[in-house]
Protein backbone atom coordinates (compact mmCIF):
# COMPACT_ATOMS: atom_id res chain seq x y z
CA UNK A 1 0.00 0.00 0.00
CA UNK A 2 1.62 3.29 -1.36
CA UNK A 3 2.00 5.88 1.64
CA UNK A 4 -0.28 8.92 1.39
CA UNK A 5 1.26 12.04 -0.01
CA UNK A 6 1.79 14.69 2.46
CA UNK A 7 0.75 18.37 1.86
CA UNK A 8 4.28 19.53 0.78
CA UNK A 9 4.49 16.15 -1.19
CA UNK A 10 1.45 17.27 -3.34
CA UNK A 11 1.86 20.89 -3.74
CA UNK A 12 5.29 20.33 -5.19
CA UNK A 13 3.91 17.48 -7.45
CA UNK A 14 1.45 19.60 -9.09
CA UNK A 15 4.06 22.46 -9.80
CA UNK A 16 5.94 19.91 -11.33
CA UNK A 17 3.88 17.89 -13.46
CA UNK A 18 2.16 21.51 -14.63
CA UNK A 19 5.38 21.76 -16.75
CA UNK A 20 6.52 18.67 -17.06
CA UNK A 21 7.77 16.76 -20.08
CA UNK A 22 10.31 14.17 -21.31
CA UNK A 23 12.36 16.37 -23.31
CA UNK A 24 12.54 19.45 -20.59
CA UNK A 25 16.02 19.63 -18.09
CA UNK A 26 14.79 23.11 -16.26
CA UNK A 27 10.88 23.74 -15.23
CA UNK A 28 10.73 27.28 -13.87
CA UNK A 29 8.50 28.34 -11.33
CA UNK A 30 7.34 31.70 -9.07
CA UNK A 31 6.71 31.51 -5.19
CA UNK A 32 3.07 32.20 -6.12
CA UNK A 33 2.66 29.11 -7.45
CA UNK A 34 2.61 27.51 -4.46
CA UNK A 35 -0.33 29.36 -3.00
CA UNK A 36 -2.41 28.60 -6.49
CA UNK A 37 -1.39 24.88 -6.39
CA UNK A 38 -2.16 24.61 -2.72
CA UNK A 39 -5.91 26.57 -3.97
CA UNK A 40 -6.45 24.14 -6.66
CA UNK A 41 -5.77 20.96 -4.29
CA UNK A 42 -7.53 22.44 -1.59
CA UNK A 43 -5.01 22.16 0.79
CA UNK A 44 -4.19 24.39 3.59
CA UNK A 45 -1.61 26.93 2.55
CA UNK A 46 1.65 26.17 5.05
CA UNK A 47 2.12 29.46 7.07
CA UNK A 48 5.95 29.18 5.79
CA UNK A 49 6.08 29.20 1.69
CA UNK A 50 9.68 28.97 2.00
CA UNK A 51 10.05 25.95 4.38
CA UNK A 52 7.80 24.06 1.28
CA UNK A 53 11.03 24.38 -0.86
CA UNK A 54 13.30 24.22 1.77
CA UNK A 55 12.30 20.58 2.85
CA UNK A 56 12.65 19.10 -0.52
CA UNK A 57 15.93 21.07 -1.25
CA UNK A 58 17.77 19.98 2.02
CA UNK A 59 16.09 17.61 4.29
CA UNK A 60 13.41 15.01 1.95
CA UNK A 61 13.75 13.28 -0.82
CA UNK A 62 11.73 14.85 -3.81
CA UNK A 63 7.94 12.96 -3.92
CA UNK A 64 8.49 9.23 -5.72
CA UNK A 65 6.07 10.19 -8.90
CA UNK A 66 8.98 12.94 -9.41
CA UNK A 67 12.35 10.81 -8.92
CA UNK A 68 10.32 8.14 -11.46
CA UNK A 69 10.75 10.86 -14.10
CA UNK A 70 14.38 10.82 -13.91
CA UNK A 71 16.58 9.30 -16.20
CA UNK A 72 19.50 7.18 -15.56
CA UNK A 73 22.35 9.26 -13.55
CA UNK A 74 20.52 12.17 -13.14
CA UNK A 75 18.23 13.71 -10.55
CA UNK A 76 16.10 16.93 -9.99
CA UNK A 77 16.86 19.13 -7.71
CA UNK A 78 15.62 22.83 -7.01
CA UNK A 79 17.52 25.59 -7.74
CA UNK A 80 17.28 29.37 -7.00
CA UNK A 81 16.60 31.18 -10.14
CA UNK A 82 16.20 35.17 -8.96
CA UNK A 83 13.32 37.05 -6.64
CA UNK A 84 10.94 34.34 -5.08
CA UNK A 85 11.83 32.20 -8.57
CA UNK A 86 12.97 28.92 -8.45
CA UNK A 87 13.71 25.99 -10.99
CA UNK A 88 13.29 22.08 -11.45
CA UNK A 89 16.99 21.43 -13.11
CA UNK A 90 17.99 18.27 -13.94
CA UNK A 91 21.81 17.58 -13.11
CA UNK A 92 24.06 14.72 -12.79
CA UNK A 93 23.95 13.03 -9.71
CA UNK A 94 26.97 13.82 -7.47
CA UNK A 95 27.00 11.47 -4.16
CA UNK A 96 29.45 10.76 -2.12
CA UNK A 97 29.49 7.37 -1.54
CA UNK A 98 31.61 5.08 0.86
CA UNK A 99 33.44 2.40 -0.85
CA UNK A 100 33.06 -1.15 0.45
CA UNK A 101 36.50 -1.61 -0.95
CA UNK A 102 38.62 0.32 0.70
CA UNK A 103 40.40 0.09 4.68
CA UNK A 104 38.48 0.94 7.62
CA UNK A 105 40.76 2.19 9.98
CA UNK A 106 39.11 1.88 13.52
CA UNK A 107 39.67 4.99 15.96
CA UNK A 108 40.03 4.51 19.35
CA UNK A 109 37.27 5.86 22.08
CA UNK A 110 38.84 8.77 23.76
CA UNK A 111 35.99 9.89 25.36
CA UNK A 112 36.34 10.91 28.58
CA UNK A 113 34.18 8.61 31.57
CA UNK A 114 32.38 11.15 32.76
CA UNK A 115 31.40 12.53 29.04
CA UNK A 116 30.57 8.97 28.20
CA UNK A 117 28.56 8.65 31.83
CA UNK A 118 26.13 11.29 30.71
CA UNK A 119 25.91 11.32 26.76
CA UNK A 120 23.45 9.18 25.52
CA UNK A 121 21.90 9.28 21.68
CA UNK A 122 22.14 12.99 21.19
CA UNK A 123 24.19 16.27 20.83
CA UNK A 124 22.09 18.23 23.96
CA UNK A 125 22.95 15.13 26.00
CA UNK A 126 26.47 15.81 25.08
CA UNK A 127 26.35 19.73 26.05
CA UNK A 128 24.49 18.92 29.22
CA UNK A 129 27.20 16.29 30.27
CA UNK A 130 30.03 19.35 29.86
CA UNK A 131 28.34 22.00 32.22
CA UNK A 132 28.24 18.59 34.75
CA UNK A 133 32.14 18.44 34.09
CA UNK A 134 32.46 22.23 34.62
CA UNK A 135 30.57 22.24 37.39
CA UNK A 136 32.33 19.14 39.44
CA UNK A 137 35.66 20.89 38.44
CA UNK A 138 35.11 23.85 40.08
């Protein structure tokens, strides 16, 4: 079962496929065309236009229906293209990916105990564990 397609998901589907076709590499597009696609789905306009492009340009994957229009070594990506304009541009892809092939060199732990004592999965952890050490140095 396919999951649903969030808001974002189907906003920036339907500025897509508005231009979209086989022969294109750039689709161009205006800020305001998120407020008319959200209008024409019927979906709640997000209170942050920006963070619509934002997501898809640094933190999620572009919707499926999208990435199944790309061909072979290439991907879409968006692009700034001037005031509140933005494009579709398909480039090469250019990953950095780890090599099963090469060394691993481990690196020792040099944590020290009473970092390790308080860390645990994340970064605040981390910062809340140094004010302890500052605190039973002084």
């Amino acid at each position: 079962m396919p999951k649903p397609t969030n808001r974002y998901e189907a906003i920036v589907e339907k500025i897509f496929f508005d231009q979209y076709s086989e022969d294109k590499t750039e689709l161009e597009f205006a800020r305001t065309d998120i407020e008319e696609a959200a209008e024409f789905l019927r979906i709640r306009l997000p209170k942050n236009l920006g963070d619509v492009l934002y997501s898809f340009r640094f933190r999620n994957a572009l919707p499926e229906r999208i990435v199944g229009t790309q061909p072979p070594g290439k991907e879409w990506v968006i692009q700034l293209a001037g005031r509140a304009i933005y494009k579709f541009r398909l480039v090469k892809i250019n990953r950095v990916i780890p090599r099963d092939d090469l060394v691993t060199i481990e690196i020792p732990d040099a944590t020290p105990e009473i970092i390790r004592a308080y860390a645990l999965d994340d970064e605040q952890a981390l910062l809340e564990s140094d004010s302890k050490v500052h605190e039973t140095r002084q």
